[in-house]
PDB file of N, CA and C in Angstrom:
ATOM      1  N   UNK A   1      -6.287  -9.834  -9.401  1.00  0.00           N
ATOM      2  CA  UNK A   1      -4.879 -10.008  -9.135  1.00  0.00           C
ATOM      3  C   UNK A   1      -4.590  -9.601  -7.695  1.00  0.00           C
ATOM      4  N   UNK A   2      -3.734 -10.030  -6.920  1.00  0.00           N
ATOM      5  CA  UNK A   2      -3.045  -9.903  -6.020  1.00  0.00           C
ATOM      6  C   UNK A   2      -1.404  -9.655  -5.718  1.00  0.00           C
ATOM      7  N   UNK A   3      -1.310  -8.173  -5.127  1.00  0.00           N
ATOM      8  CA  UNK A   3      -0.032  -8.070  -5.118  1.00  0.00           C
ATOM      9  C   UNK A   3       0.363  -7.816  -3.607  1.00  0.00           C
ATOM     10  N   UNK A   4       1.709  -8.171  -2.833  1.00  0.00           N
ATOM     11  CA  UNK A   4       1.614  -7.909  -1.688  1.00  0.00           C
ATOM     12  C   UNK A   4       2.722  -7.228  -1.175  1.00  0.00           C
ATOM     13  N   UNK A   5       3.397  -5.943  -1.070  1.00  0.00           N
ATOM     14  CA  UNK A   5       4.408  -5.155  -0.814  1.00  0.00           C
ATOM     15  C   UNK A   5       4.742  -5.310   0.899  1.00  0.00           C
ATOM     16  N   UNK A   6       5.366  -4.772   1.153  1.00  0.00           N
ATOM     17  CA  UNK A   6       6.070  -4.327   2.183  1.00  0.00           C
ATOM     18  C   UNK A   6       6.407  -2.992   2.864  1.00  0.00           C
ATOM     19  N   UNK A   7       6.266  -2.362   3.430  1.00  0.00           N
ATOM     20  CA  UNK A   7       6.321  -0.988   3.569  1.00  0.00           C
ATOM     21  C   UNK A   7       7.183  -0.759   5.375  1.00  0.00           C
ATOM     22  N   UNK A   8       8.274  -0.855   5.596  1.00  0.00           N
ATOM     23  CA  UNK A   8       9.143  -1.261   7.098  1.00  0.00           C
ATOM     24  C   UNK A   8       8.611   0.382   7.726  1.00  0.00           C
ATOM     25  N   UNK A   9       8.400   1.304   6.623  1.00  0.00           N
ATOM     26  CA  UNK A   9       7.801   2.169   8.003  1.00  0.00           C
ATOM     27  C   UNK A   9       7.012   2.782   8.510  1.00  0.00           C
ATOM     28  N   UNK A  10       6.107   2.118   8.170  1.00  0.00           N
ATOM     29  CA  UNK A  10       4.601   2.048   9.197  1.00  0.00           C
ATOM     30  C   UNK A  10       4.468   1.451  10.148  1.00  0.00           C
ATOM     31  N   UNK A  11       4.273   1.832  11.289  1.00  0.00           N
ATOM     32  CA  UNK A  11       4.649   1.735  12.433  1.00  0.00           C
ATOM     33  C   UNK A  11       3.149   1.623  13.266  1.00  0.00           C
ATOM     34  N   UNK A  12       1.658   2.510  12.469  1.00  0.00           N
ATOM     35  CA  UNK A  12       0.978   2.486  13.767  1.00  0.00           C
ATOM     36  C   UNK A  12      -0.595   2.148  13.180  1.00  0.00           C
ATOM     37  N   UNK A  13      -1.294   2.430  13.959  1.00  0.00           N
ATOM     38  CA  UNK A  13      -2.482   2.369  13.040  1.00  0.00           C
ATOM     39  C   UNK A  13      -3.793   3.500  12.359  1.00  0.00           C
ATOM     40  N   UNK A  14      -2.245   4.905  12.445  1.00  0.00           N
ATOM     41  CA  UNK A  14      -2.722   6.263  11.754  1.00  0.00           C
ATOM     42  C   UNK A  14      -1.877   5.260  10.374  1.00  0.00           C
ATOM     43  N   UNK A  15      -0.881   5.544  10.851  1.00  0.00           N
ATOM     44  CA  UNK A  15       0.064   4.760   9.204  1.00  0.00           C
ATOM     45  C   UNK A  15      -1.290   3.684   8.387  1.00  0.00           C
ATOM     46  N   UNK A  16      -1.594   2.938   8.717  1.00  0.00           N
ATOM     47  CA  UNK A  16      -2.756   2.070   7.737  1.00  0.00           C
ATOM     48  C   UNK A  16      -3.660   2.895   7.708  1.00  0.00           C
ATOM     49  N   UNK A  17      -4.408   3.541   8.121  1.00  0.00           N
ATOM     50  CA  UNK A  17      -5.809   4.628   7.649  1.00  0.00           C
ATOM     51  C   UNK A  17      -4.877   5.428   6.314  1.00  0.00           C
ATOM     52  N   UNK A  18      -4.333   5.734   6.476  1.00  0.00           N
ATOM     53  CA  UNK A  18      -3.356   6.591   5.532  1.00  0.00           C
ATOM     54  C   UNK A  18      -2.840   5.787   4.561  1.00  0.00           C
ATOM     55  N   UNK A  19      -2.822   5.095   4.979  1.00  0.00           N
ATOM     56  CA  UNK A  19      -2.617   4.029   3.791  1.00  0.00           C
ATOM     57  C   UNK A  19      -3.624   3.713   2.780  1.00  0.00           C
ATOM     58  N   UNK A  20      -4.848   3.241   3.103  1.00  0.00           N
ATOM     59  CA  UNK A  20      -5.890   2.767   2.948  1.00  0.00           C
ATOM     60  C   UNK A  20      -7.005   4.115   2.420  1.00  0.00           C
ATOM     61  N   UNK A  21      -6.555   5.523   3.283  1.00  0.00           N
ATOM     62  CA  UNK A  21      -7.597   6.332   2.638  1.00  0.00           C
ATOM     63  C   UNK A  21      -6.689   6.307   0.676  1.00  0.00           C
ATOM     64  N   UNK A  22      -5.643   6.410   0.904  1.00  0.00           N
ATOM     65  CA  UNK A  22      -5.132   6.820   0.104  1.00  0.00           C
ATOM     66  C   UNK A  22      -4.941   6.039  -1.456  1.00  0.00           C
ATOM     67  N   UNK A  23      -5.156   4.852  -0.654  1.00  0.00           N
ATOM     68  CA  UNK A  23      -5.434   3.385  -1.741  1.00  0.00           C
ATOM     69  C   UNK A  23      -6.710   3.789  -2.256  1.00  0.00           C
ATOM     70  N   UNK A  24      -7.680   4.138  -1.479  1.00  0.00           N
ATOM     71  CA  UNK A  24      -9.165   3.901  -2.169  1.00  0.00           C
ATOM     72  C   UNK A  24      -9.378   5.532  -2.954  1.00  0.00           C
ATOM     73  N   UNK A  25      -8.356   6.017  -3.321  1.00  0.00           N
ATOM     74  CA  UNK A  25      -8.467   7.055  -4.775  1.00  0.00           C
ATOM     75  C   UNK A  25      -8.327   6.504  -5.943  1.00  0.00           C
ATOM     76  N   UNK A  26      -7.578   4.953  -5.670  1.00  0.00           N
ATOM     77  CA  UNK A  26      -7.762   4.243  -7.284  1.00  0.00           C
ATOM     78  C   UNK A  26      -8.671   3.249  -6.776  1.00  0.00           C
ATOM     79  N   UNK A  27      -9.326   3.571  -8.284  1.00  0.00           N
ATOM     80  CA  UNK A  27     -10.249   2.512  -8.476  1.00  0.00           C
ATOM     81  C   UNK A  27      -9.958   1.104  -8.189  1.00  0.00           C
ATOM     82  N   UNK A  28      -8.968   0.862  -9.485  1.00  0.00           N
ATOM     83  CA  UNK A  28      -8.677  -0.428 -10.029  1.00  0.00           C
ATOM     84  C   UNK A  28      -8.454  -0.946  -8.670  1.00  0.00           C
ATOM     85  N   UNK A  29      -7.680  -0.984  -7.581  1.00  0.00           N
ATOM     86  CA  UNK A  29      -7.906  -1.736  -6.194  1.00  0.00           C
ATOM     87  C   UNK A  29      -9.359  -2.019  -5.880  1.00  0.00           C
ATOM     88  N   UNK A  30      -9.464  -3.233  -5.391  1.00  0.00           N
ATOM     89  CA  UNK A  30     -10.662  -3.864  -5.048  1.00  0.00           C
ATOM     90  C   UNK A  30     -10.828  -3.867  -3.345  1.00  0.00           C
ATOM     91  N   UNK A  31     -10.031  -4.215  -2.705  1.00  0.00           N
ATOM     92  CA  UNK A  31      -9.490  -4.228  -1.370  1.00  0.00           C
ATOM     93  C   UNK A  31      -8.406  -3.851  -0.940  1.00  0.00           C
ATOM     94  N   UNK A  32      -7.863  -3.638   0.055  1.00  0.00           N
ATOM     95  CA  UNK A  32      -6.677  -3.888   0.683  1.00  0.00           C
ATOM     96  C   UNK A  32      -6.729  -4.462   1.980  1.00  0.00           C
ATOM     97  N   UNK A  33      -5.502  -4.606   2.548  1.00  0.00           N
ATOM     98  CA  UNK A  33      -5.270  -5.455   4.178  1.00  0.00           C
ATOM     99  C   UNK A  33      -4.031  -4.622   4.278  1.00  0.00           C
ATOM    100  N   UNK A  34      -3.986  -4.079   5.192  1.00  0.00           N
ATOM    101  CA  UNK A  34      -3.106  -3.502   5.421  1.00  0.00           C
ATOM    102  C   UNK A  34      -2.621  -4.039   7.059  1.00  0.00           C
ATOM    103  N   UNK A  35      -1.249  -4.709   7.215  1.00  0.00           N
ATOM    104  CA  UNK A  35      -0.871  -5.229   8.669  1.00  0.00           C
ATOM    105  C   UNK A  35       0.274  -4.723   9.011  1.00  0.00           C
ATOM    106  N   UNK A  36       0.262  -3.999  10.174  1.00  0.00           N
ATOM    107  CA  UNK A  36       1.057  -3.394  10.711  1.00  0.00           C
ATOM    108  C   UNK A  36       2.363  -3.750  11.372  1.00  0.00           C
ATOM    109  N   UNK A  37       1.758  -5.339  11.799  1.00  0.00           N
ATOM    110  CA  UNK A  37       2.410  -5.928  12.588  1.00  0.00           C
ATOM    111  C   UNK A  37       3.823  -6.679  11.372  1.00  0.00           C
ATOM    112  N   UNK A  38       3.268  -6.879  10.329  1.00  0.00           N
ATOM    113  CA  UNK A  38       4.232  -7.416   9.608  1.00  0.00           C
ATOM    114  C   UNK A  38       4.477  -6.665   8.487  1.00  0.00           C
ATOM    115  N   UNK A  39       4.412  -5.219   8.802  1.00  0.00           N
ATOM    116  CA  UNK A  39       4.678  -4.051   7.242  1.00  0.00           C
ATOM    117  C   UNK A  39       4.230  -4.482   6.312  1.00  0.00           C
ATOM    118  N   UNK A  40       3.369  -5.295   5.828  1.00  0.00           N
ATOM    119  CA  UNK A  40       2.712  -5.807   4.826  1.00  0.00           C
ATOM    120  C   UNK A  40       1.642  -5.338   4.796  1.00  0.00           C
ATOM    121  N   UNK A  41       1.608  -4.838   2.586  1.00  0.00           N
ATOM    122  CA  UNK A  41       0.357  -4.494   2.336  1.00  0.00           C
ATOM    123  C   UNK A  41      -0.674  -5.191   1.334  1.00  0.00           C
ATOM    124  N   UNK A  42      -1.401  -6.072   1.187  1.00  0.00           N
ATOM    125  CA  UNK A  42      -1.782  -6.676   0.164  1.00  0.00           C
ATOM    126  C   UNK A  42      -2.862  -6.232  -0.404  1.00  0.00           C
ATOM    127  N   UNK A  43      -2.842  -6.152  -1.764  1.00  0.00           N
ATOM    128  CA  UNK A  43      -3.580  -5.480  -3.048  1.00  0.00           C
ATOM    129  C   UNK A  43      -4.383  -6.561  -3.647  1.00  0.00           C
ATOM    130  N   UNK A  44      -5.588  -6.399  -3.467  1.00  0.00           N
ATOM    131  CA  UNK A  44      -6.255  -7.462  -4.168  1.00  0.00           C
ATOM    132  C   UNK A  44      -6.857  -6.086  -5.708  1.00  0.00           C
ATOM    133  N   UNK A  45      -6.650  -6.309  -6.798  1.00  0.00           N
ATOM    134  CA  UNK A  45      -6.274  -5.013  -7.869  1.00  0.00           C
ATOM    135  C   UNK A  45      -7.201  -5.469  -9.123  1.00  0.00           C
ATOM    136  N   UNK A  46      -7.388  -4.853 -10.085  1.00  0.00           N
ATOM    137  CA  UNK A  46      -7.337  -5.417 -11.325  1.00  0.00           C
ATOM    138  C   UNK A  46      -6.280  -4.986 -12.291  1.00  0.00           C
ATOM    139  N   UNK A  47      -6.806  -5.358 -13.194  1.00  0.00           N
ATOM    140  CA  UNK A  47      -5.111  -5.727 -14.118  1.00  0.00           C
ATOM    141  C   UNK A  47      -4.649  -4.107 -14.474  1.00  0.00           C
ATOM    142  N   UNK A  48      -5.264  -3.586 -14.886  1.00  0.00           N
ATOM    143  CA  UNK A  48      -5.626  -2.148 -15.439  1.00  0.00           C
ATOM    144  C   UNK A  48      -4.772  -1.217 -14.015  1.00  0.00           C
ATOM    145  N   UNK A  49      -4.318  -1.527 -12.941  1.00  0.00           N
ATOM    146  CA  UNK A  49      -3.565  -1.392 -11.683  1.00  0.00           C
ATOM    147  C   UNK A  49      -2.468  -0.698 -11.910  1.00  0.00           C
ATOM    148  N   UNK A  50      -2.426   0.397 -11.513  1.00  0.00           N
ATOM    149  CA  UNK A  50      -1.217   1.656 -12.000  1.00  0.00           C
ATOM    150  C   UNK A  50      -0.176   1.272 -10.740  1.00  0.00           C
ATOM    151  N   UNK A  51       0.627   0.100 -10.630  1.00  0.00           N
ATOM    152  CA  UNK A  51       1.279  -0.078  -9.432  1.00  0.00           C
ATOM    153  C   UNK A  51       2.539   1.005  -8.903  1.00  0.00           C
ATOM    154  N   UNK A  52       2.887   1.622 -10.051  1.00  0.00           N
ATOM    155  CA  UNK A  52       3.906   2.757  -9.840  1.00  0.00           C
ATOM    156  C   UNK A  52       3.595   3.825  -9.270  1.00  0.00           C
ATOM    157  N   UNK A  53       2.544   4.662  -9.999  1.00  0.00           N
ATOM    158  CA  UNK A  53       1.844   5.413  -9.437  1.00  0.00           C
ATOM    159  C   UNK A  53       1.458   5.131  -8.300  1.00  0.00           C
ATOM    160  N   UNK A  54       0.982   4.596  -7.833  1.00  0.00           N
ATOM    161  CA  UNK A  54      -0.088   4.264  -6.127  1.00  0.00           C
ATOM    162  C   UNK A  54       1.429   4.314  -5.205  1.00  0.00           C
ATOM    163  N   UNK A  55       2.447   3.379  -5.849  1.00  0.00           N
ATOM    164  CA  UNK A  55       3.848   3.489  -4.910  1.00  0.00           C
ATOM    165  C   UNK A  55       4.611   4.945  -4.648  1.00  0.00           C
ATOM    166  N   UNK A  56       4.362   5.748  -5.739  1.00  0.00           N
ATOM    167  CA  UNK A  56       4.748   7.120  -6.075  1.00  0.00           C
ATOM    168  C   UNK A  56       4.131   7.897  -4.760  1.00  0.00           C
ATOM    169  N   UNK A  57       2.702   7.316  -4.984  1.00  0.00           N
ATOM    170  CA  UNK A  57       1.579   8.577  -4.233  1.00  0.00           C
ATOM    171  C   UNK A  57       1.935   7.847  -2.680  1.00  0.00           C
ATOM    172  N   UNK A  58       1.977   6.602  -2.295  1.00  0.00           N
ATOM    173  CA  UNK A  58       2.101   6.023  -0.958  1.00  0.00           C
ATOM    174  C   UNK A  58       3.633   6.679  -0.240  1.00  0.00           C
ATOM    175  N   UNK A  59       4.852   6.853  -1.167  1.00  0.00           N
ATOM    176  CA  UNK A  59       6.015   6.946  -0.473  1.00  0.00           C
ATOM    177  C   UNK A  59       5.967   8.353  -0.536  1.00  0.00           C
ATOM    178  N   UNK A  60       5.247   9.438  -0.664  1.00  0.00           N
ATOM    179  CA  UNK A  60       4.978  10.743  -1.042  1.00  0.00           C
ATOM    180  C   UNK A  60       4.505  11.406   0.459  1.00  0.00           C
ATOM    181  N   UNK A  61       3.972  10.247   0.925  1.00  0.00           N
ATOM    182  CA  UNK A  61       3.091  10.205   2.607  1.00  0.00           C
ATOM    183  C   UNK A  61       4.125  10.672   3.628  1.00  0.00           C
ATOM    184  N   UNK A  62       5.030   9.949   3.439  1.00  0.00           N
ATOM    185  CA  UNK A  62       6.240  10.400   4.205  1.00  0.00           C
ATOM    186  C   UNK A  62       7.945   9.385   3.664  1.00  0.00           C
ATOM    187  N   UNK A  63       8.951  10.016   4.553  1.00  0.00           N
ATOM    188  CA  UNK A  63       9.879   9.952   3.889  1.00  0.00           C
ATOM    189  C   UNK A  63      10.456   8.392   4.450  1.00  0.00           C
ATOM    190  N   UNK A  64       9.545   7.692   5.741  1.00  0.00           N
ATOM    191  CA  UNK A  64       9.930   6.698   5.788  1.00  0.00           C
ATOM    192  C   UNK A  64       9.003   5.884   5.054  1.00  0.00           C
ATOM    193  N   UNK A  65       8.222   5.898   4.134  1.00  0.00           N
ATOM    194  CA  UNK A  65       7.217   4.640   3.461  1.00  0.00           C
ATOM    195  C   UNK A  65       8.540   4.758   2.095  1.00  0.00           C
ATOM    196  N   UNK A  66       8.938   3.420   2.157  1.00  0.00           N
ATOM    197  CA  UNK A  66       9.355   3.212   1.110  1.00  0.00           C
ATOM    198  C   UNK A  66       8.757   1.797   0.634  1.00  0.00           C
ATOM    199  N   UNK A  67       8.174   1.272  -0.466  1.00  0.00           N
ATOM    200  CA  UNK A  67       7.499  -0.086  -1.199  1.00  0.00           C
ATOM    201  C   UNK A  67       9.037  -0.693  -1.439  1.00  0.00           C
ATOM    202  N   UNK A  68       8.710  -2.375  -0.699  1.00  0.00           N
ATOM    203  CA  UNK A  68       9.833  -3.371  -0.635  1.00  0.00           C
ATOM    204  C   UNK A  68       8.924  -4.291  -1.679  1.00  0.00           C
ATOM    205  N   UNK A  69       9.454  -5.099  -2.477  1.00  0.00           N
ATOM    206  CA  UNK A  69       8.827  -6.520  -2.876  1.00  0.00           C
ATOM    207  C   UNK A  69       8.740  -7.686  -1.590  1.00  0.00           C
ATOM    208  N   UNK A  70       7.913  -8.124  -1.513  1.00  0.00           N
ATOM    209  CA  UNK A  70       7.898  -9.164  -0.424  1.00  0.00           C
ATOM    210  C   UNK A  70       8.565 -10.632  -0.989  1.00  0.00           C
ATOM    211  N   UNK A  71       8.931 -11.773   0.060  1.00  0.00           N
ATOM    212  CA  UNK A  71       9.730 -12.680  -0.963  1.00  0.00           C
ATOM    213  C   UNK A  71       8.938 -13.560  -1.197  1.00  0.00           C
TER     214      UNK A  71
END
């Protein structure tokens, strides 16, 4: 599965390492892409994918990561 969020405040490319260390504590993610340039984060996941949680633990990073749905 593939899911692809939004995140407006990540700004650099400490923000994606941090992103990304923090993604690869769950399993169920297979990859990520994380682009800075367009606050977009895409989840390539399996189904079993705790998407709340990971959003919980990502906006926990700081007080500007907040998870947008992308359109």
């Amino acid at each position: 599965m593939r899911t692809t969020v939004s995140i407006p405040g990540m700004h650099c490319a400490s923000c994606a390492a941090l992103i990304k260390d923090v993604s690869s504590e769950f399993p169920s993610i297979k990859s990520i892409n994380v682009d800075v340039d367009t606050k977009n984060v895409t989840l390539n996941h399996d189904e079993s994918f705790d998407m709340q949680k990971w959003a919980t633990e990502i906006e926990a990073l700081d007080p500007k990561y907040k998870i947008l749905p992308t359109s």
